[in-house]
Protein backbone atom coordinates (compact mmCIF):
# COMPACT_ATOMS: atom_id res chain seq x y z
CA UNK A 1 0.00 0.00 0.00
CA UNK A 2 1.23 3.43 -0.92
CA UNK A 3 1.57 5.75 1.64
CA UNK A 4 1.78 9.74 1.02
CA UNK A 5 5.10 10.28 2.68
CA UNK A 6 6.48 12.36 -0.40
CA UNK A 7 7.38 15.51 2.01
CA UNK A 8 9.22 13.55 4.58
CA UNK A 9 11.47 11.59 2.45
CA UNK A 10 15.03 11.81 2.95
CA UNK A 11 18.44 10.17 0.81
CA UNK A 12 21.53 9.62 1.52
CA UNK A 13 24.62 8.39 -0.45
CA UNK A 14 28.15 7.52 0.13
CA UNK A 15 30.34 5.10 -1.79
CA UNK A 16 31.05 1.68 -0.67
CA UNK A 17 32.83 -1.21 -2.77
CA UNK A 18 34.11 0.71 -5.45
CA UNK A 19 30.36 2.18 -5.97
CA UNK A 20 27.88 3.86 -4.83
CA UNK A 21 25.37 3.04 -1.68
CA UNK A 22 22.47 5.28 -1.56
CA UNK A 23 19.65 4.98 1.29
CA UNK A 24 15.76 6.47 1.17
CA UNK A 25 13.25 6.32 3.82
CA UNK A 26 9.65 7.81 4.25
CA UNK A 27 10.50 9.56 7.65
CA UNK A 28 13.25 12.11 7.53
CA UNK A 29 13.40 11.52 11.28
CA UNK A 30 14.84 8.12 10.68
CA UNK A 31 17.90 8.41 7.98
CA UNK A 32 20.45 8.41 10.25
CA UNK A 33 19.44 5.51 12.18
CA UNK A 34 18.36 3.71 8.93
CA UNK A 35 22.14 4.63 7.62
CA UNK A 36 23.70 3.12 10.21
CA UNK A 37 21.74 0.27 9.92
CA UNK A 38 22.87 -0.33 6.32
CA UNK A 39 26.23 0.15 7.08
CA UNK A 40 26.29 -2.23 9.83
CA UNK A 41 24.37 -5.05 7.37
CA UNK A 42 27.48 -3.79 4.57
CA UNK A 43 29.99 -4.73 7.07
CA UNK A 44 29.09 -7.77 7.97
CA UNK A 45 28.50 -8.86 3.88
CA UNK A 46 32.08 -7.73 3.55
CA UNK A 47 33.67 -9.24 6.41
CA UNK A 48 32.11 -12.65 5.62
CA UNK A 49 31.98 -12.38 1.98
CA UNK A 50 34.61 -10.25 0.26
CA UNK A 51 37.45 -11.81 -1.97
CA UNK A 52 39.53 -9.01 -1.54
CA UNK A 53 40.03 -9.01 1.95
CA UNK A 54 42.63 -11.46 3.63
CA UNK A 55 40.77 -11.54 6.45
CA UNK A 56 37.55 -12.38 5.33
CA UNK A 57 35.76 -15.83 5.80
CA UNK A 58 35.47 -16.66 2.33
CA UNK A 59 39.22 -15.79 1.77
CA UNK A 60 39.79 -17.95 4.51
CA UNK A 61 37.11 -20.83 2.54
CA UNK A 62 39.25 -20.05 -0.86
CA UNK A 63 42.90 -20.33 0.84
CA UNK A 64 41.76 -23.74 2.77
CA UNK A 65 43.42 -26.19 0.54
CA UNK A 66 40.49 -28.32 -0.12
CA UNK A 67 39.75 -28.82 3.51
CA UNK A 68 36.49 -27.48 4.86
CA UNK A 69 36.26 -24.43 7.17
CA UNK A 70 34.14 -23.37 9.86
CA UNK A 71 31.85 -20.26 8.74
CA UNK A 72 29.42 -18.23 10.23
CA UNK A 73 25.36 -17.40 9.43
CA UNK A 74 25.98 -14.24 7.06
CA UNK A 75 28.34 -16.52 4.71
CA UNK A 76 26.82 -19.39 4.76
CA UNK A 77 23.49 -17.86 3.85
CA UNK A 78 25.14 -16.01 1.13
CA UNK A 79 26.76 -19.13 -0.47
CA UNK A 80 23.22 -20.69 0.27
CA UNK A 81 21.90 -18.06 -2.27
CA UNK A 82 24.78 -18.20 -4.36
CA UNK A 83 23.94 -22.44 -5.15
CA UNK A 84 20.15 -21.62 -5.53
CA UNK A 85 21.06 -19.33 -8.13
CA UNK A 86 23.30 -21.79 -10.04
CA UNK A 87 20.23 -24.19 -9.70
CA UNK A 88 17.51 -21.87 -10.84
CA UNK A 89 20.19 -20.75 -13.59
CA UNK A 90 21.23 -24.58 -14.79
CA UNK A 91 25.00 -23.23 -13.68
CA UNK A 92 25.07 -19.91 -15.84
CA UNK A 93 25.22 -17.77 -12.51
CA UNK A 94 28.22 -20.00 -10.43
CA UNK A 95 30.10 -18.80 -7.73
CA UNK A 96 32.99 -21.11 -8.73
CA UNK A 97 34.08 -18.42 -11.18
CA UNK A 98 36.76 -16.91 -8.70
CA UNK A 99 39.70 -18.51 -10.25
CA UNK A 100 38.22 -17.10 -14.11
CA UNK A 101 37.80 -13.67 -12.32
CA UNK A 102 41.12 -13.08 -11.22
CA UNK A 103 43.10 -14.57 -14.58
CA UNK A 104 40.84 -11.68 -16.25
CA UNK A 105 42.49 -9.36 -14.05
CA UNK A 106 39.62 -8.48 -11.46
CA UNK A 107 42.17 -9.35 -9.06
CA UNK A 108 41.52 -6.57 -6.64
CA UNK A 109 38.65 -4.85 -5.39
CA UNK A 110 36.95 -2.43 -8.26
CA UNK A 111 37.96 0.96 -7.08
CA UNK A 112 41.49 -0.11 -7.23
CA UNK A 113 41.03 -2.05 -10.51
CA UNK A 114 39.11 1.05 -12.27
CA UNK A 115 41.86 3.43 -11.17
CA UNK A 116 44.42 1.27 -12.27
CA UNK A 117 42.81 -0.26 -15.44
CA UNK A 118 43.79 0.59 -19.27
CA UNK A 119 40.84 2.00 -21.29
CA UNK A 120 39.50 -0.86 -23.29
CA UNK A 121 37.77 -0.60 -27.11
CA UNK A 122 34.04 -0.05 -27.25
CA UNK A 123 33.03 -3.47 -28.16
CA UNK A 124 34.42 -6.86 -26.73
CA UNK A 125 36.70 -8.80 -28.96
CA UNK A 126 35.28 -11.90 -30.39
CA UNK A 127 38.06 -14.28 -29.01
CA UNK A 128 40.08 -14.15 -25.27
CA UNK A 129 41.99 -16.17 -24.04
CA UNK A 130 42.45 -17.12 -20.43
CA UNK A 131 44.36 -19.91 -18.90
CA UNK A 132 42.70 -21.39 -15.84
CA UNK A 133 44.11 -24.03 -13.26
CA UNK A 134 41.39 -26.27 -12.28
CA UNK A 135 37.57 -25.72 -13.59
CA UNK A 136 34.66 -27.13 -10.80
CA UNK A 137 31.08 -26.30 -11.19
CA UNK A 138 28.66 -25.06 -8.39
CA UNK A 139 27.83 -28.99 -7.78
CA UNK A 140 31.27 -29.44 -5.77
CA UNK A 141 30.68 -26.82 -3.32
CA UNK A 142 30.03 -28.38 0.16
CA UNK A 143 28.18 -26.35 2.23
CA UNK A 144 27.15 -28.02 5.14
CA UNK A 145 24.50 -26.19 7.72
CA UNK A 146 24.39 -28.66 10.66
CA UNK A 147 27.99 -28.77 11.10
CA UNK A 148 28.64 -24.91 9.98
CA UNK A 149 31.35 -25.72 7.10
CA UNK A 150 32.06 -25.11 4.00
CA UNK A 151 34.44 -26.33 1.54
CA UNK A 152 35.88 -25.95 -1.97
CA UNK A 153 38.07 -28.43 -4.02
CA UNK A 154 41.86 -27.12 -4.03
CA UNK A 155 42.63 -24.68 -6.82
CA UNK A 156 38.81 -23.37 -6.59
CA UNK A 157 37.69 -19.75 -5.92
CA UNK A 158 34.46 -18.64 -4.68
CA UNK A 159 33.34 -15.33 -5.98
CA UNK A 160 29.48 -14.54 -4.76
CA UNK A 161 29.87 -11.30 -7.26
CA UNK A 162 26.98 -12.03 -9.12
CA UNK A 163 24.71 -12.60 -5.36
CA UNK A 164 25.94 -10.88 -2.15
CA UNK A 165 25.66 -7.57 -3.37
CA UNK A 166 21.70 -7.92 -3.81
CA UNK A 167 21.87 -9.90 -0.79
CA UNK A 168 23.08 -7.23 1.12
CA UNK A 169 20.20 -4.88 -0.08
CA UNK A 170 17.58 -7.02 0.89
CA UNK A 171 19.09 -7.62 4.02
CA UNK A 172 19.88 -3.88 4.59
CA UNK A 173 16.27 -2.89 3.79
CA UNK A 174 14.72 -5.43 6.06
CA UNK A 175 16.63 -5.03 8.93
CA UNK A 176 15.43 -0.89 8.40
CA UNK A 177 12.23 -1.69 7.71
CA UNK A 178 11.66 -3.74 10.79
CA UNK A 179 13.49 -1.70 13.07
CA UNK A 180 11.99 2.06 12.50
CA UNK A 181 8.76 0.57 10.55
CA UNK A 182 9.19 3.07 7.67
CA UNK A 183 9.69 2.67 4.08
CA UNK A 184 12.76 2.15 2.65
CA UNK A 185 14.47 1.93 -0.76
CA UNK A 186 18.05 0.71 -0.52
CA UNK A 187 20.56 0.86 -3.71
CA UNK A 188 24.10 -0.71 -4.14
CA UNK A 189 25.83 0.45 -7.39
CA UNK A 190 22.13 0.15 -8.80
CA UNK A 191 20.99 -2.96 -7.18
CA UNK A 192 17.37 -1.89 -5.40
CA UNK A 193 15.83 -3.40 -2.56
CA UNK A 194 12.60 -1.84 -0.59
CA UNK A 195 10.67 -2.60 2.79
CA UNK A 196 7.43 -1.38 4.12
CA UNK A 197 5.47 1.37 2.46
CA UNK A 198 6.03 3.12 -0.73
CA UNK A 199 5.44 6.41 -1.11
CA UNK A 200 2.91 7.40 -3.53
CA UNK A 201 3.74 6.67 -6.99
CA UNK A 202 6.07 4.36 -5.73
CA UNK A 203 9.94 4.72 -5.46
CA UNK A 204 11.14 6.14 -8.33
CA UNK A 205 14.39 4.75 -10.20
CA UNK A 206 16.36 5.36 -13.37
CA UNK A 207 17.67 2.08 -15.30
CA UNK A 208 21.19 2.93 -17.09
CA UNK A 209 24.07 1.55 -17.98
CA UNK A 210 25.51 3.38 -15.16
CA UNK A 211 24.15 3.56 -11.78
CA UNK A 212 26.34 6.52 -10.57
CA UNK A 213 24.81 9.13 -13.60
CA UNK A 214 22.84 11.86 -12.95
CA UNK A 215 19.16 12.02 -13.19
CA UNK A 216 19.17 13.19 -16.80
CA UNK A 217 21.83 10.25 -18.08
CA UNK A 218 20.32 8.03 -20.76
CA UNK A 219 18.57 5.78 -19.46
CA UNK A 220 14.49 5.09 -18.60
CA UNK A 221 12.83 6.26 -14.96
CA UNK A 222 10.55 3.31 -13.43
CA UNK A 223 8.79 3.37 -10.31
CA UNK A 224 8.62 0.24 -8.15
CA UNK A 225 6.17 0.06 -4.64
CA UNK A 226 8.01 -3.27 -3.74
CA UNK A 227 10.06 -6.08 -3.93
CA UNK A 228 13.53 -4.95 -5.67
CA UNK A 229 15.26 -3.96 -9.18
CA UNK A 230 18.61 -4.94 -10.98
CA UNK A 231 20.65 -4.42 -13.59
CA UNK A 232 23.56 -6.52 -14.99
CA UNK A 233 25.93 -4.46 -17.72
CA UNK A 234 28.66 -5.58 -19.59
CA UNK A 235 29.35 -1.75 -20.12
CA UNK A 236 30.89 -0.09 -17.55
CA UNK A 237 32.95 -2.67 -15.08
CA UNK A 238 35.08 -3.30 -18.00
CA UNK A 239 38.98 -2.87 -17.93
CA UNK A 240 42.17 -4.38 -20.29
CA UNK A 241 43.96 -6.90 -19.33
CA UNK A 242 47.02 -8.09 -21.02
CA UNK A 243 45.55 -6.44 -24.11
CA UNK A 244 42.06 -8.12 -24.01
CA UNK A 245 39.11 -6.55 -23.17
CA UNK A 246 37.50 -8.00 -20.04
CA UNK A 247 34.23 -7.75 -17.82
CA UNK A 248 32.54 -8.97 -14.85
CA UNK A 249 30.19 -11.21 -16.22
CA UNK A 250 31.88 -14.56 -16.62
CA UNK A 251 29.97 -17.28 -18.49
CA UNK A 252 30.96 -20.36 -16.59
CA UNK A 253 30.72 -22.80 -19.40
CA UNK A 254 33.67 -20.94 -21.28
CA UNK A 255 35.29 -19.25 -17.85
CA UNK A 256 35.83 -16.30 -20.18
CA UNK A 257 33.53 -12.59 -20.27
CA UNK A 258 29.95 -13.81 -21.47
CA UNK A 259 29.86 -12.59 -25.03
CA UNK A 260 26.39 -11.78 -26.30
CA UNK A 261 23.35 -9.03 -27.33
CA UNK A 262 23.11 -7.38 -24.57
CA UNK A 263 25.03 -5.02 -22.79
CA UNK A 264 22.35 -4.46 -20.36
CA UNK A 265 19.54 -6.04 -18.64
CA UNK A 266 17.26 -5.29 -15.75
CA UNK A 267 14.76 -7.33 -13.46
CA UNK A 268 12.17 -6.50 -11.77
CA UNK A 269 11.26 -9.21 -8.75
CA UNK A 270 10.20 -10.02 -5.87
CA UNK A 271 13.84 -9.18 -4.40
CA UNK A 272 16.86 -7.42 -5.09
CA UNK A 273 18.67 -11.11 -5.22
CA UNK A 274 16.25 -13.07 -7.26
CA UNK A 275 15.92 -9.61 -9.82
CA UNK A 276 20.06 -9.91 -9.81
CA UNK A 277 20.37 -13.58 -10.32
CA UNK A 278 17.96 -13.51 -13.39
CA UNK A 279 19.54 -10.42 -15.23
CA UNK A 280 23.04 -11.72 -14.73
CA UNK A 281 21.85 -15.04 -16.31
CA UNK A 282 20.00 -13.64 -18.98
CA UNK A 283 23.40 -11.71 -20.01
CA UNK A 284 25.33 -15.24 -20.03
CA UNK A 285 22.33 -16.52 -21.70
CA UNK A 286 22.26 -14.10 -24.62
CA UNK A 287 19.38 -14.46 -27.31
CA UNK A 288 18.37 -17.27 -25.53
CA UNK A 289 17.21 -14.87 -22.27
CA UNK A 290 14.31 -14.16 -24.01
CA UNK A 291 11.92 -16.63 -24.22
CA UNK A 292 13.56 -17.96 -20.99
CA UNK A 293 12.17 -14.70 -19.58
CA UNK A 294 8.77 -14.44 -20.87
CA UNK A 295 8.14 -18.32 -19.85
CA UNK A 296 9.03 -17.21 -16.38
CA UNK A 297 6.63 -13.99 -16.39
CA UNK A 298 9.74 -11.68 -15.35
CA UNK A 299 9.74 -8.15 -16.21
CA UNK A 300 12.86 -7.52 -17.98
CA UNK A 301 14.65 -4.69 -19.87
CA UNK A 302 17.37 -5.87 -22.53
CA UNK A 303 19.63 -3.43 -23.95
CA UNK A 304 21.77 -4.54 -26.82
CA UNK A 305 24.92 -3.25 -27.81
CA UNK A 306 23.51 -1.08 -30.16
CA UNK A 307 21.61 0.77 -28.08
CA UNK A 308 17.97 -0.71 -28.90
CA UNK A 309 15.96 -2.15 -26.32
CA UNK A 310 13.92 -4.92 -25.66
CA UNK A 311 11.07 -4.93 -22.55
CA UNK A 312 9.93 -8.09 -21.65
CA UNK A 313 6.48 -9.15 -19.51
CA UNK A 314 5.18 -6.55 -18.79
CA UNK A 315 7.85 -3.48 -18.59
CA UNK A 316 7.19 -0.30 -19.31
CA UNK A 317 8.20 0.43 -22.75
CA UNK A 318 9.75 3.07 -24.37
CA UNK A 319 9.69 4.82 -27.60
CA UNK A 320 11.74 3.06 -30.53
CA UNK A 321 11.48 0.07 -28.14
CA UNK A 322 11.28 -3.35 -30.04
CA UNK A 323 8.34 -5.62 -29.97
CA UNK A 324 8.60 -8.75 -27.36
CA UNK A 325 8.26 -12.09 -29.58
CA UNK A 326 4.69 -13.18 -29.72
């Protein structure tokens, strides 16, 4: 239900993981409280499920030799999310990718990689090549819950990438939502996730290539009154590496940059995760995201490399938009 809070809503933003965190609520009363609530549900993501940080429990998973490791609740339900994904996905979202990840060069966490990377052409090459050491699919990740362990084979890598950061929204906006029973609209580098009430009209968002433009970047405004809103791009986390054009979006069955239509797609769902898992797979997925998408009902956005766009199940559309397959 829509609630007219429009003159008490308040924003904040700050960066966070080499992006951008930005936090609404419908009581102006209750940003700073609801900020340090986000914060405090970012930490603990990071501390459990960062790559780039030594000191992290999935470092301490990926440095384990094989052997299985004692991890706590945030990881484990992270990785839990992570293998439901790869199920849902028939392994084109896998958080085994670690090891293809850092032979690309994403070695390092993205505001260090961005400030350090070369600029790359406009278009990906056809052909990479990368050289990996072992190759494991999501199936030989053992995450056990009674016993609180997880384990990888040796010469693995988890990467949760493609889940944790929409994980961390939902969580964020939950934990606000619950605790100062306002609304809420949480976004992480353009990853949305809202609680409680909407204001009227709903919470408006613009859909880009780039999350951190300015109101009036390319791009189409949507309004959402719940559940959450993602966007996987091949377009701007891009850097070269040892001449080669690289991204973020590995496509596990070729451990190289997934190399297809779009260079954009977004998901509306009934969470931030679920709306980041599909758009992520439909970029792997290429052409074939689209009927996979309008058998599962999911409103969708595809933007190919040429600009055009494709709305899917029910999103809005826009001028010049193409038609949907009948």
């Amino acid at each position: 239900m829509a609630v007219d809070h429009t003159a008490r809503i308040a924003g904040a933003r700050w960066p966070v993981w080499g992006s951008i965190a930005v936090v609404r609520v419908t009581e102006r009363a209750a940003l700073l409280r609801a900020c340090a609530l986000v914060r405090a549900e970012l930490d603990a993501i990071d501390a459990a499920c960062s790559r780039f940080r030594e000191d992290s429990e999935i470092s301490r998973v990926n440095a384990a030799h094989g052997r299985a490791v004692r991890v706590g609740p945030v990881l484990r339900e992270a990785v839990a999310l992570a293998l439901a994904a790869a199920r849902l996905t028939d392994g084109d979202v896998d958080p085994t990718v670690g090891s293809a990840l850092t032979l690309s060069g994403y070695d390092r966490d993205w505001s260090l990689l961005a400030r350090d990377r070369g600029e790359p052409p406009p278009e990906p090459p056809p052909t990479r090549a990368v050289t990996l050491l072992a190759l494991a699919g999501w199936r030989a990740v053992e995450l056990d819950q009674d016993r609180e362990t997880l384990r990888v084979p040796l010469g693995v890598s988890l990467d949760l990438g493609a889940t944790a950061k929409a994980l961390a929204a939902d969580r964020a906006a939950a934990r606000v939502s619950s605790a100062l029973g306002c609304g809420v609209l949480v976004s992480l580098g353009g990853d949305i996730a809202t609680a409680g009430p909407a204001p009227v009209g709903g919470w408006k968002a613009l859909v880009s290539d780039d999350h951190r433009g300015c109101a009036d970047a390319p791009g189409q405004t949507v309004s959402i009154v719940s559940g959450g809103l993602a966007t996987s791009s091949t377009a701007v986390r891009r850097w070269s590496h040892r001449g080669q054009t690289m991204h973020h979006v590995i496509d596990p069955a070729t451990q190289l940059p997934a190399i297809g239509p779009w260079r954009t797609v977004s998901v509306a769902a009934a969470d931030c995760a679920q709306a980041n898992i599909v758009a992520t797979a439909a970029i792997v997925r290429g052409a074939r995201a689209v009927t996979w998408l309008d058998e599962l009902g999911i409103a969708a956005r595809l933007q190919r490399h040429d600009g055009r766009v494709m709305t899917i199940a029910g999103w809005p559309g826009e001028q010049h938009d193409e038609a949907r397959p009948s």
